[in-house]
ModelCIF file with pLDDT and N, C-alpha, C, O atoms, coordinates in Angstrom:
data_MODEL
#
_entry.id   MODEL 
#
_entity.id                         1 
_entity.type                       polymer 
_entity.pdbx_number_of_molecules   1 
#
_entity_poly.entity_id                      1 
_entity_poly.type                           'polypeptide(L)' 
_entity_poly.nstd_linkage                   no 
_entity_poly.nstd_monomer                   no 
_entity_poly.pdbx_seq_one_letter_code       
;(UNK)(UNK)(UNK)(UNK)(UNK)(UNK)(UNK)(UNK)(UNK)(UNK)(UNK)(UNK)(UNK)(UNK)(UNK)(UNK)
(UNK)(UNK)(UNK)(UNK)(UNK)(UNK)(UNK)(UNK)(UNK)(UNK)(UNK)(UNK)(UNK)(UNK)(UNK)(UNK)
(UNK)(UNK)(UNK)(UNK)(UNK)(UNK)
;
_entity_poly.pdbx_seq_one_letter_code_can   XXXXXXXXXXXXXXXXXXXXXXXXXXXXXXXXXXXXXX 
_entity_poly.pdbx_strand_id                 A 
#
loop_
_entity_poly_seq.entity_id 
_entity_poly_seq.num 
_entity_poly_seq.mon_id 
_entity_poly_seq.hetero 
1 1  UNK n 
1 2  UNK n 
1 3  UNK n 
1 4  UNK n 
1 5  UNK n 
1 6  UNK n 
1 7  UNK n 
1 8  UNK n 
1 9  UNK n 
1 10 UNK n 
1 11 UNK n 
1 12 UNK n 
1 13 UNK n 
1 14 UNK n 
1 15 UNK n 
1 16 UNK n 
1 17 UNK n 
1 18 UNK n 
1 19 UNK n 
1 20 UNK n 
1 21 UNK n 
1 22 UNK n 
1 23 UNK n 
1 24 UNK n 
1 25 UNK n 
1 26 UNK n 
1 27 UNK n 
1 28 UNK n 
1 29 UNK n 
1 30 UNK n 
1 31 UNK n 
1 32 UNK n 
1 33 UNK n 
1 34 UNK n 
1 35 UNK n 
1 36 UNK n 
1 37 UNK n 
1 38 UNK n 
#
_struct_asym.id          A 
_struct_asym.entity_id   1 
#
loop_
_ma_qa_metric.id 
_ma_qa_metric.mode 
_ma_qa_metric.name 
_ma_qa_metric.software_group_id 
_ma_qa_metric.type 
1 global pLDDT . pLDDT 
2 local  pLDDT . pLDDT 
#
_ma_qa_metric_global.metric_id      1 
_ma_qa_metric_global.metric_value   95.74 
_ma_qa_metric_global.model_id       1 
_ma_qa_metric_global.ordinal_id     1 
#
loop_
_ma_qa_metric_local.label_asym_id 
_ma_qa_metric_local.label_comp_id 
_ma_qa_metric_local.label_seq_id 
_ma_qa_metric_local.metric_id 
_ma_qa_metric_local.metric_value 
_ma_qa_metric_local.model_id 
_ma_qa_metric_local.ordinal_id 
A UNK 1  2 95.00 1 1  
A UNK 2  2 95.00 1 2  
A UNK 3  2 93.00 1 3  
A UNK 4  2 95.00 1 4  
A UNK 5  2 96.00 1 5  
A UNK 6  2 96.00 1 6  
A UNK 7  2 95.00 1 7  
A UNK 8  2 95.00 1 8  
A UNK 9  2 96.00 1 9  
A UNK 10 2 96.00 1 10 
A UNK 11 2 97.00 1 11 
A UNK 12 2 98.00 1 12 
A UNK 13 2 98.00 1 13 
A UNK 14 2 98.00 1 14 
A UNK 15 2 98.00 1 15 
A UNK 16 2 97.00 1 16 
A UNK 17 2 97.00 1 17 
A UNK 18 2 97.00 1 18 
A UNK 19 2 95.00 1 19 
A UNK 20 2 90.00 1 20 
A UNK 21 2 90.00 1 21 
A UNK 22 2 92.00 1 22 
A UNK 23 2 94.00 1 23 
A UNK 24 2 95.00 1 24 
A UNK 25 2 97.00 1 25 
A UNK 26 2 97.00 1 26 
A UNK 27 2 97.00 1 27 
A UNK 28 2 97.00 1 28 
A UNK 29 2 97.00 1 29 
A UNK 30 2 97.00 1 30 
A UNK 31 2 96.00 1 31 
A UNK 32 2 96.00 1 32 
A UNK 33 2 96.00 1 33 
A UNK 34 2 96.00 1 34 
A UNK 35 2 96.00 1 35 
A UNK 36 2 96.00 1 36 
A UNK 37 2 96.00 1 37 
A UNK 38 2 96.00 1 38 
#
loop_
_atom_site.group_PDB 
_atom_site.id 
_atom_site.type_symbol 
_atom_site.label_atom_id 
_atom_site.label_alt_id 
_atom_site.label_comp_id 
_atom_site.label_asym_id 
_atom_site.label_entity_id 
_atom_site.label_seq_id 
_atom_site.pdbx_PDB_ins_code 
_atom_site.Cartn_x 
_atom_site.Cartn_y 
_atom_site.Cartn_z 
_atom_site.occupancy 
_atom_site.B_iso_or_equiv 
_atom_site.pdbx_formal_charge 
_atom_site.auth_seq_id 
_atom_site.auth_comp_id 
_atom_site.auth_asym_id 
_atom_site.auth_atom_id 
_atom_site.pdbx_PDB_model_num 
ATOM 1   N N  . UNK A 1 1  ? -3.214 -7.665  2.710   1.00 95.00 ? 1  UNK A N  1 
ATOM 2   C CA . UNK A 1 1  ? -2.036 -6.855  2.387   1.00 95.00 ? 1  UNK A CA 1 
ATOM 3   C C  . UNK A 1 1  ? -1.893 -6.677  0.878   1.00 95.00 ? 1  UNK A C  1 
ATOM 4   O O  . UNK A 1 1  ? -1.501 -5.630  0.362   1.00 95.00 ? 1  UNK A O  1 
ATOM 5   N N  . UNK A 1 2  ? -2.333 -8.065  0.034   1.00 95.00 ? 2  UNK A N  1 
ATOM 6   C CA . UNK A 1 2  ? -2.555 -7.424  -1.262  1.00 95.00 ? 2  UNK A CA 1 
ATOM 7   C C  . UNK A 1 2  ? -3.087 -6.606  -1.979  1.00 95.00 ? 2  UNK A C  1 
ATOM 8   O O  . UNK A 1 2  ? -2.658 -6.021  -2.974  1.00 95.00 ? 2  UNK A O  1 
ATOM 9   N N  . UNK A 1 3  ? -4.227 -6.553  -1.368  1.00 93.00 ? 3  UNK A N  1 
ATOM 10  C CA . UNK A 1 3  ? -5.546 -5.490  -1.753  1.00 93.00 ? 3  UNK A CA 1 
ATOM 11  C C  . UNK A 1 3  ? -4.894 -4.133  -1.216  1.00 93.00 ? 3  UNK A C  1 
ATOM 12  O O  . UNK A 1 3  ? -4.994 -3.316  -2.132  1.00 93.00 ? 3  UNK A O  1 
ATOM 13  N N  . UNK A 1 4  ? -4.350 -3.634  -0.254  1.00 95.00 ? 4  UNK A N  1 
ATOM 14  C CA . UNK A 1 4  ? -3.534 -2.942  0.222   1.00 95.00 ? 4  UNK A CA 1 
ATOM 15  C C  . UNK A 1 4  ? -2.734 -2.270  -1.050  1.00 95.00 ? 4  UNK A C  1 
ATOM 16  O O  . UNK A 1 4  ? -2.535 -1.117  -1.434  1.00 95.00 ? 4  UNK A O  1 
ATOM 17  N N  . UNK A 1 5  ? -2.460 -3.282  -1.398  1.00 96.00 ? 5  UNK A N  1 
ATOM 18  C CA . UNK A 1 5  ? -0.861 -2.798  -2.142  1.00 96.00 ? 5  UNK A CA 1 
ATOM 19  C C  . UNK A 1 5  ? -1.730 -2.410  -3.289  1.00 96.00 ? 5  UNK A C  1 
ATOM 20  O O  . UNK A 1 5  ? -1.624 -1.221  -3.589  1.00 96.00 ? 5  UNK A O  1 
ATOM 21  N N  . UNK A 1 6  ? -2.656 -3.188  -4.088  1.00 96.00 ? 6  UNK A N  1 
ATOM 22  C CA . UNK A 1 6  ? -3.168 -2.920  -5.140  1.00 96.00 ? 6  UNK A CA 1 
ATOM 23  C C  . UNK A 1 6  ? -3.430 -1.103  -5.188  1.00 96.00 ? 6  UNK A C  1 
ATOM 24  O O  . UNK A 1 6  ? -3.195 -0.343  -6.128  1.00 96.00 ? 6  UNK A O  1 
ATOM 25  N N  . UNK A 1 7  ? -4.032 -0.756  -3.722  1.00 95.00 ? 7  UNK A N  1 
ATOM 26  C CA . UNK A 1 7  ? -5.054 0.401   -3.703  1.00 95.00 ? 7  UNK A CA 1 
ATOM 27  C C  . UNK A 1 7  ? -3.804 1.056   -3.309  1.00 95.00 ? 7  UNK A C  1 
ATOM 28  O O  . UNK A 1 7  ? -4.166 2.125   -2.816  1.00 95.00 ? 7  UNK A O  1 
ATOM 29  N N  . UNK A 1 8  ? -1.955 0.955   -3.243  1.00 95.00 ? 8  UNK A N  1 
ATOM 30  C CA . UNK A 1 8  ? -1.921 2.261   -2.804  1.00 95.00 ? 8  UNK A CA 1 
ATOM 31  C C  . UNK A 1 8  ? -0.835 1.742   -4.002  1.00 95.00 ? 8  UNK A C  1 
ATOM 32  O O  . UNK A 1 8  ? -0.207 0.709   -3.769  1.00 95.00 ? 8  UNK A O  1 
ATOM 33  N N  . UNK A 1 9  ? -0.648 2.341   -5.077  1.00 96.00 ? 9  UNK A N  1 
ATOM 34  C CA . UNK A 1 9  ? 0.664  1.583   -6.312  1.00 96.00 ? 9  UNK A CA 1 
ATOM 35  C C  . UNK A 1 9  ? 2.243  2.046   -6.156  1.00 96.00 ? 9  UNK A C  1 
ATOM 36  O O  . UNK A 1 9  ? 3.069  1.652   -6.979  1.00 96.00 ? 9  UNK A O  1 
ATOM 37  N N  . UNK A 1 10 ? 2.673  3.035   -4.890  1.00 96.00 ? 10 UNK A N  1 
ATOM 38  C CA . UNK A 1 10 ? 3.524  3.186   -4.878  1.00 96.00 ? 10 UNK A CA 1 
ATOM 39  C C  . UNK A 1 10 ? 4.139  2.873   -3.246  1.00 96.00 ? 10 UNK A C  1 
ATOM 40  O O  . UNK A 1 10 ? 5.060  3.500   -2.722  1.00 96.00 ? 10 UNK A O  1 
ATOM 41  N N  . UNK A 1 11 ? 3.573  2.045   -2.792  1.00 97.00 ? 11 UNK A N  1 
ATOM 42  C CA . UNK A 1 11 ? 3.779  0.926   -1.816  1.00 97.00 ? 11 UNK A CA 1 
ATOM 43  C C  . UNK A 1 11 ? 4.157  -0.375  -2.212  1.00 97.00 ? 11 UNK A C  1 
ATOM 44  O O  . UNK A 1 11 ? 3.855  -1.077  -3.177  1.00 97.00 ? 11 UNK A O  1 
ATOM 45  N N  . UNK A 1 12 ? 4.965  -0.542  -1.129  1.00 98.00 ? 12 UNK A N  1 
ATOM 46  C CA . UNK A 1 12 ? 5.927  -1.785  -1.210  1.00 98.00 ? 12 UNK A CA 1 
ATOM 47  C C  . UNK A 1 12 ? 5.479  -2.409  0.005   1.00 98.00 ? 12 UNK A C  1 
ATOM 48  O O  . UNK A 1 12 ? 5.844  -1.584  0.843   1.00 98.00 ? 12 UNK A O  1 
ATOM 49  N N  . UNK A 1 13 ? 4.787  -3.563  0.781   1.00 98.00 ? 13 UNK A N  1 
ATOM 50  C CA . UNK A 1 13 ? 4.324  -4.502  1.796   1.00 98.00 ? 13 UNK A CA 1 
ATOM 51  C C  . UNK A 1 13 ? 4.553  -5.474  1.464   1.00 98.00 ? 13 UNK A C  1 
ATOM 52  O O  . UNK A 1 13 ? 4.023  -6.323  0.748   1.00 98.00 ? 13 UNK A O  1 
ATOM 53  N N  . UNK A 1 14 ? 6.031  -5.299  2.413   1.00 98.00 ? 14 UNK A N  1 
ATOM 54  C CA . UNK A 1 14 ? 6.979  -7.405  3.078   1.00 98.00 ? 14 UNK A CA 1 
ATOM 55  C C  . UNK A 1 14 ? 5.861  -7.959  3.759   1.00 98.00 ? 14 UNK A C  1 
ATOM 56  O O  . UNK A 1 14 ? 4.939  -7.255  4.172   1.00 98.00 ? 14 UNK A O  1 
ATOM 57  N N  . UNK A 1 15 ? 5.903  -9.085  3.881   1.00 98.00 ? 15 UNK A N  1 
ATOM 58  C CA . UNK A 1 15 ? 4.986  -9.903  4.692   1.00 98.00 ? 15 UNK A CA 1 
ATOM 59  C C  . UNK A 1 15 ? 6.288  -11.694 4.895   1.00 98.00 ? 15 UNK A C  1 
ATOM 60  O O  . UNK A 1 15 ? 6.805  -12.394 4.024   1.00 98.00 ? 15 UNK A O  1 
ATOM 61  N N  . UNK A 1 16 ? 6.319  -11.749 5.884   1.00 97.00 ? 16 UNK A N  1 
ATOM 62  C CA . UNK A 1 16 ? 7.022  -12.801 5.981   1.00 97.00 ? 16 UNK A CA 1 
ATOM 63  C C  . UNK A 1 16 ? 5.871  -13.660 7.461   1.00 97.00 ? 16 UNK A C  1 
ATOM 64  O O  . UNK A 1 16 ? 5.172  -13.130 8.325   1.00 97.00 ? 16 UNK A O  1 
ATOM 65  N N  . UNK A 1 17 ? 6.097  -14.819 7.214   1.00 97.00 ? 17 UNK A N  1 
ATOM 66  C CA . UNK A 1 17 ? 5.320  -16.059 8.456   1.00 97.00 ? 17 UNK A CA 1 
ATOM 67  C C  . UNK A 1 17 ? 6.343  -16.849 9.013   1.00 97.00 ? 17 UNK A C  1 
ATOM 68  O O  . UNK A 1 17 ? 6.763  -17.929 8.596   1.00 97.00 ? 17 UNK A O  1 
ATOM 69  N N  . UNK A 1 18 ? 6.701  -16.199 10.001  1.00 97.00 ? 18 UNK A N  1 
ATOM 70  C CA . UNK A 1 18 ? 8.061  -17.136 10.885  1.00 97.00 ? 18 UNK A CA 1 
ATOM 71  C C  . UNK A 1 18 ? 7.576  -18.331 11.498  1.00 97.00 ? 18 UNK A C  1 
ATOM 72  O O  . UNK A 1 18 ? 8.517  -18.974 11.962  1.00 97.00 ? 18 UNK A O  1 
ATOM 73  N N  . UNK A 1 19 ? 6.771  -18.726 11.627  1.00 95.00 ? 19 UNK A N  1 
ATOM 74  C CA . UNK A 1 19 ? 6.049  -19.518 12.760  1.00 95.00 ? 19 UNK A CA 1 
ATOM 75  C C  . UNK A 1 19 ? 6.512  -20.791 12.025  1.00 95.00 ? 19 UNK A C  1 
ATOM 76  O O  . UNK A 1 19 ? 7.116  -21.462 12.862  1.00 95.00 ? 19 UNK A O  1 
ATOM 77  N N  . UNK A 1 20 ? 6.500  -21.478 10.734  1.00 90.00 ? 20 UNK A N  1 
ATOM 78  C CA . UNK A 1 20 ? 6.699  -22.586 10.394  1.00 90.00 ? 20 UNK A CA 1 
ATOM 79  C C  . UNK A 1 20 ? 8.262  -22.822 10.245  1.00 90.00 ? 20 UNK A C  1 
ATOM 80  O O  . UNK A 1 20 ? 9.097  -21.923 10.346  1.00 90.00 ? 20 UNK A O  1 
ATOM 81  N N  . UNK A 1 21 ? 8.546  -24.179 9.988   1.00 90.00 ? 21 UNK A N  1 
ATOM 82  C CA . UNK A 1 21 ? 10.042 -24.614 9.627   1.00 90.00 ? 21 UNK A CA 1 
ATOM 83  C C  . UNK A 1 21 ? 10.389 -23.684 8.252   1.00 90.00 ? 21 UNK A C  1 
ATOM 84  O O  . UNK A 1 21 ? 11.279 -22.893 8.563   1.00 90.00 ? 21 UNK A O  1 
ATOM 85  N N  . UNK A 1 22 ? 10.111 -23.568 7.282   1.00 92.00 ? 22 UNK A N  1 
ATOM 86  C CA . UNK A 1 22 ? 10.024 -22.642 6.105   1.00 92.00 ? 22 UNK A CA 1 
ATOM 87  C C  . UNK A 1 22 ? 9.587  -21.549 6.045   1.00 92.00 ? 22 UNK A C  1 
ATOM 88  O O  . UNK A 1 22 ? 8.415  -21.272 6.301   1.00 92.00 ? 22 UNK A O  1 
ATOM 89  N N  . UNK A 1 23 ? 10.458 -20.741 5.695   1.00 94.00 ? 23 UNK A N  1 
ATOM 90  C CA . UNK A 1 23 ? 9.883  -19.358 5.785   1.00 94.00 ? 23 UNK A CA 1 
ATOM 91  C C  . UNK A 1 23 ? 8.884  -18.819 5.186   1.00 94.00 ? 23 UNK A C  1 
ATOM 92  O O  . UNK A 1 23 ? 9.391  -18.452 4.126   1.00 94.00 ? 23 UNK A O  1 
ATOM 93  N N  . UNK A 1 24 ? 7.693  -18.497 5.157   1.00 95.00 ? 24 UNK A N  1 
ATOM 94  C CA . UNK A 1 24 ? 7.228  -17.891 3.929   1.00 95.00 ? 24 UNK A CA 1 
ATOM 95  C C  . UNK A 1 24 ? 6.923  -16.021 3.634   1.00 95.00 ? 24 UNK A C  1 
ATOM 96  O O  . UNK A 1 24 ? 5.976  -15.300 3.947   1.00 95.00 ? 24 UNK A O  1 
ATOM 97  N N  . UNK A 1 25 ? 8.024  -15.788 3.012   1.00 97.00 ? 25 UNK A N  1 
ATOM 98  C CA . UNK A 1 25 ? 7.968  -14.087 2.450   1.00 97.00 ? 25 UNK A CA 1 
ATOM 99  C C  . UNK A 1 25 ? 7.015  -14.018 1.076   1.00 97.00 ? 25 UNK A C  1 
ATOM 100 O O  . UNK A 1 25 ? 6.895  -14.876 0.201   1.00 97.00 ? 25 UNK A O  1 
ATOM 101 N N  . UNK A 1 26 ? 6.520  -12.998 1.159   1.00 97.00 ? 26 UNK A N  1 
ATOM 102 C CA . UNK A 1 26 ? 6.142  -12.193 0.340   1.00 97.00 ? 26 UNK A CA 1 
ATOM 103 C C  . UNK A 1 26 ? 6.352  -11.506 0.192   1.00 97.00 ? 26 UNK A C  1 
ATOM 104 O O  . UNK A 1 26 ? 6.839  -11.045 1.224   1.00 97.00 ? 26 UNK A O  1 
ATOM 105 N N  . UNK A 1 27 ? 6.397  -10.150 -1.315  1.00 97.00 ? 27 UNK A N  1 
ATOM 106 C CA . UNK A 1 27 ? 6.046  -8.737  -1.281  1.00 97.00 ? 27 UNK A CA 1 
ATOM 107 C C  . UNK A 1 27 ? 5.657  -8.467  -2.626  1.00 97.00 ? 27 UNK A C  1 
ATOM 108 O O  . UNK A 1 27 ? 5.864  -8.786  -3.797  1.00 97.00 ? 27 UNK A O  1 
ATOM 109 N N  . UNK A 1 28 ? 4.854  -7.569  -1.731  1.00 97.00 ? 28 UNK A N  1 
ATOM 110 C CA . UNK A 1 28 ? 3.579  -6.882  -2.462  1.00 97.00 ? 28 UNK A CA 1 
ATOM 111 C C  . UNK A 1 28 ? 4.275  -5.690  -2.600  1.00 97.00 ? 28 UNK A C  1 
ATOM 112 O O  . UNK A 1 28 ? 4.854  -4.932  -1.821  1.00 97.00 ? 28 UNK A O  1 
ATOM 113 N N  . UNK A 1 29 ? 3.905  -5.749  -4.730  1.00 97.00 ? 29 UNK A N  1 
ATOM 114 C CA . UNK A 1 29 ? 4.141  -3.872  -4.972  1.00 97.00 ? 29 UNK A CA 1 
ATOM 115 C C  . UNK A 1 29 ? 3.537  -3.640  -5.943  1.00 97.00 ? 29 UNK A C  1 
ATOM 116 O O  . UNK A 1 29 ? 4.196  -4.008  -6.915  1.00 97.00 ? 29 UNK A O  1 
ATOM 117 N N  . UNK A 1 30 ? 2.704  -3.258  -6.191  1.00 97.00 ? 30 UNK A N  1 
ATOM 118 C CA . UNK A 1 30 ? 1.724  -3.441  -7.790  1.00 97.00 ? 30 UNK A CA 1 
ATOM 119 C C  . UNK A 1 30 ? 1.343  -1.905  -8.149  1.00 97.00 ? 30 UNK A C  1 
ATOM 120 O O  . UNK A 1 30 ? 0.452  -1.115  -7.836  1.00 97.00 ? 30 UNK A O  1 
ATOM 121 N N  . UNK A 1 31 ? 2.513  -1.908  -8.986  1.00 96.00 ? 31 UNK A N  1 
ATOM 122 C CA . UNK A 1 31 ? 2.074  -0.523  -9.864  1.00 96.00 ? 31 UNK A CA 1 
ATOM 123 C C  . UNK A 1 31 ? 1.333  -0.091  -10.556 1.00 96.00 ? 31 UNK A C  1 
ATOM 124 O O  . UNK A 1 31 ? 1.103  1.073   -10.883 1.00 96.00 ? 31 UNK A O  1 
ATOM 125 N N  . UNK A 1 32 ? 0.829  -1.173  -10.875 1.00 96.00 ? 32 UNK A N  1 
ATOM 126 C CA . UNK A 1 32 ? -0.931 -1.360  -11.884 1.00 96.00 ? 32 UNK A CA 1 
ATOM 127 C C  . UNK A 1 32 ? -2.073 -0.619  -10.991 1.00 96.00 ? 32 UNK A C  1 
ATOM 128 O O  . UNK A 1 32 ? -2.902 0.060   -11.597 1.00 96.00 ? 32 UNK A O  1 
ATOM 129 N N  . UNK A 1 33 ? -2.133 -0.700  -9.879  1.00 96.00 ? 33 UNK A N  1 
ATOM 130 C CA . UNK A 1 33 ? -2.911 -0.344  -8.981  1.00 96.00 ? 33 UNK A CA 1 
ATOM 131 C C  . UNK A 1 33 ? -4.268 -1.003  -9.075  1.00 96.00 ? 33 UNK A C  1 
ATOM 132 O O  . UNK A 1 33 ? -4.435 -2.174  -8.734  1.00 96.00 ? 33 UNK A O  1 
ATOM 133 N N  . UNK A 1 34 ? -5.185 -0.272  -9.519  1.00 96.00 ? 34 UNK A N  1 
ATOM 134 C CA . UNK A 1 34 ? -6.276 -0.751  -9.070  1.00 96.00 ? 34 UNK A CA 1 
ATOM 135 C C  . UNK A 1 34 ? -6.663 -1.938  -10.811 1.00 96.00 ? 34 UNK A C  1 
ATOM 136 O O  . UNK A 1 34 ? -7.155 -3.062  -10.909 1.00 96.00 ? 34 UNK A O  1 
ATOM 137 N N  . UNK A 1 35 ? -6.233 -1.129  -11.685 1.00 96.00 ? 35 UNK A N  1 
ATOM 138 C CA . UNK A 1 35 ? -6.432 -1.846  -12.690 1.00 96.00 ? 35 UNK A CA 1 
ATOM 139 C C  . UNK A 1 35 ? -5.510 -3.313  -12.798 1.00 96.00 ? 35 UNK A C  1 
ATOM 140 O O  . UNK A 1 35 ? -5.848 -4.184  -13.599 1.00 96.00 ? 35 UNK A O  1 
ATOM 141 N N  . UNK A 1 36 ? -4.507 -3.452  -12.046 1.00 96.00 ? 36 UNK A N  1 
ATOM 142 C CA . UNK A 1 36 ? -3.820 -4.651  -11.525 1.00 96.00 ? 36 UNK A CA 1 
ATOM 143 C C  . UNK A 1 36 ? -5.104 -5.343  -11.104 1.00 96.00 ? 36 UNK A C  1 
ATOM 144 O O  . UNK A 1 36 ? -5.447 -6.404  -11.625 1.00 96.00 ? 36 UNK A O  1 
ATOM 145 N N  . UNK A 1 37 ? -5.801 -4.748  -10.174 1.00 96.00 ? 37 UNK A N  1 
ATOM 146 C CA . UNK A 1 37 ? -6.575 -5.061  -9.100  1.00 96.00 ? 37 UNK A CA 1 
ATOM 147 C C  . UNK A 1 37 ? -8.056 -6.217  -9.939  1.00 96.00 ? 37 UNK A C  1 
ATOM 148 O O  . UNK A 1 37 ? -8.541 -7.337  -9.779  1.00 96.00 ? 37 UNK A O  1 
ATOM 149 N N  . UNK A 1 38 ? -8.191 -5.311  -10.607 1.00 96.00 ? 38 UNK A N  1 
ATOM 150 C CA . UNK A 1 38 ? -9.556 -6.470  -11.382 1.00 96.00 ? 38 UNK A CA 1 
ATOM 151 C C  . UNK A 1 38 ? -8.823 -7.200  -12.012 1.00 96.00 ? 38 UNK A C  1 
ATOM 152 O O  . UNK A 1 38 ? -9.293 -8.119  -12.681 1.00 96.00 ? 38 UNK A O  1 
#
């Protein structure tokens, strides 16, 4: 989903993992794009 976000820079991708006692969210938004990317 990061690589994702890298390659599209005006995307925003939540990512959350319910499965454990702690939540874990993310989000991905990298306006840098690909040059973020290297």
């Amino acid at each position: 989903l990061h690589e994702t976000a890298y390659l599209n820079p005006a995307l925003t991708i939540i990512f959350e993992d319910r499965r454990q006692a702690e939540l874990d969210h993310e989000e991905f938004h990298e306006s840098d794009g690909i040059l973020g990317f290297v």
